[in-house]
Protein backbone atom coordinates (compact mmCIF):
# COMPACT_ATOMS: atom_id res chain seq x y z
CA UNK A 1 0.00 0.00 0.00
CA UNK A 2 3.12 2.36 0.81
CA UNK A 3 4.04 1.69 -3.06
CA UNK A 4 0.98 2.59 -4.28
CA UNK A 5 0.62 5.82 -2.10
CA UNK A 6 3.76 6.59 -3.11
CA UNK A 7 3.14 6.48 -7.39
CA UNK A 8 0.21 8.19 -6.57
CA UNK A 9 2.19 11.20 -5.12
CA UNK A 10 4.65 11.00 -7.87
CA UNK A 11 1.88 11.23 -10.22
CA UNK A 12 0.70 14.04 -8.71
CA UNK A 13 3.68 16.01 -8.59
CA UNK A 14 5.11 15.01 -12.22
CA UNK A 15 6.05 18.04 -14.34
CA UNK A 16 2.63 19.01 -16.22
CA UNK A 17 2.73 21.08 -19.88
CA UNK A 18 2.54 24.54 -19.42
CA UNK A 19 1.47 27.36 -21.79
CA UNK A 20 3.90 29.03 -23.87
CA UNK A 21 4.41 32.49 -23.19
CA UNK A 22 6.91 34.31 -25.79
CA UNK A 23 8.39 36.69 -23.28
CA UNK A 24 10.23 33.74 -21.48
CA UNK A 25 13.18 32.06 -22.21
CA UNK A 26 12.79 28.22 -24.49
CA UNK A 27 15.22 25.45 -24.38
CA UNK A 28 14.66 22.44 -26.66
CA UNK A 29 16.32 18.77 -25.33
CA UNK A 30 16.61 16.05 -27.56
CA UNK A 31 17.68 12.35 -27.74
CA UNK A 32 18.07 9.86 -30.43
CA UNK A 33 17.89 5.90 -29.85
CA UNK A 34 18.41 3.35 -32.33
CA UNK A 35 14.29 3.34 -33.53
CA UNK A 36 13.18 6.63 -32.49
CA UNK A 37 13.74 9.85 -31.88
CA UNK A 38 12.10 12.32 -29.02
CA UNK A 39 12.26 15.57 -27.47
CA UNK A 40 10.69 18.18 -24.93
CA UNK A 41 10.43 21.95 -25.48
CA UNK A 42 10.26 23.57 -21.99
CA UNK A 43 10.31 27.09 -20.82
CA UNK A 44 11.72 28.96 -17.84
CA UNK A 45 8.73 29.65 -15.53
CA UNK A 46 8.57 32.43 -12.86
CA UNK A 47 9.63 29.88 -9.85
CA UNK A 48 12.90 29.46 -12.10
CA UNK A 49 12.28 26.22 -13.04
CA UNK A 50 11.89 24.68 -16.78
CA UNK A 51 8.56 23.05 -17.25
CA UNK A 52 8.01 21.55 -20.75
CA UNK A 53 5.04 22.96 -23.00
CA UNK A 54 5.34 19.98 -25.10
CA UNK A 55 6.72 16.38 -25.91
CA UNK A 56 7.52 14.68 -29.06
CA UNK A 57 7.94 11.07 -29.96
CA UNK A 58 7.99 9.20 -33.37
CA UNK A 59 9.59 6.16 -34.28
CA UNK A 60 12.34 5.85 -36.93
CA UNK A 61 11.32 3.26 -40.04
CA UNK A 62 13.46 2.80 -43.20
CA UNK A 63 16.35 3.70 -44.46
CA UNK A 64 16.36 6.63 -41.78
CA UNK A 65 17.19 3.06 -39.05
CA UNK A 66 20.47 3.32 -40.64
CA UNK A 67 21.79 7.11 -39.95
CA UNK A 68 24.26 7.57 -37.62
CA UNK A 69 23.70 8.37 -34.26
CA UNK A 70 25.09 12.64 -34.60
CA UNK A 71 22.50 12.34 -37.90
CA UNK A 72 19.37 11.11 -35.85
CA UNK A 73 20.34 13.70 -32.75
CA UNK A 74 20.16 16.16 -35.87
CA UNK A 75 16.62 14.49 -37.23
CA UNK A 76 15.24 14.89 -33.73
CA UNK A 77 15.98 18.62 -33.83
CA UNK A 78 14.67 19.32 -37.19
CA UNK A 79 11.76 16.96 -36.60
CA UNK A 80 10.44 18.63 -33.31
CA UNK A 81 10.01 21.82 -35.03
């Protein structure tokens, strides 16, 4: 029961999507596995913490499997936007 009262918490408190407000600063984070790519725009919020606006996730099919890893970190950039 102290498990579950704990994920419940942790649920709770997990970083929600905020709105975007152009006045504040962005920062986009990005990662690249072998059959997808994802990333999180976040912004810099009043309390001075980064809370994301959005998420992205797609897998990679076809010949895009076979890029290199520094070409799928690129896809992933040029993909979120």
């Amino acid at each position: 029961m102290q498990a579950f009262n704990e994920l419940k918490k942790r649920l709770v408190l997990a970083p929600l999507l905020t709105y975007f407000n152009p006045k504040r600063p962005l920062m986009l984070e990005t990662d690249a596995l072998d059959s997808a790519i994802a990333s999180v725009f976040s912004q810099k919020q009043p309390d001075g913490e980064w809370h994301p606006i959005t998420y992205y996730l797609k897998t990679i099919i076809d010949a895009k499997l076979n890029y290199h890893i520094h070409n799928k970190e690129m896809l992933a950039i040029i993909s979120s936007f």
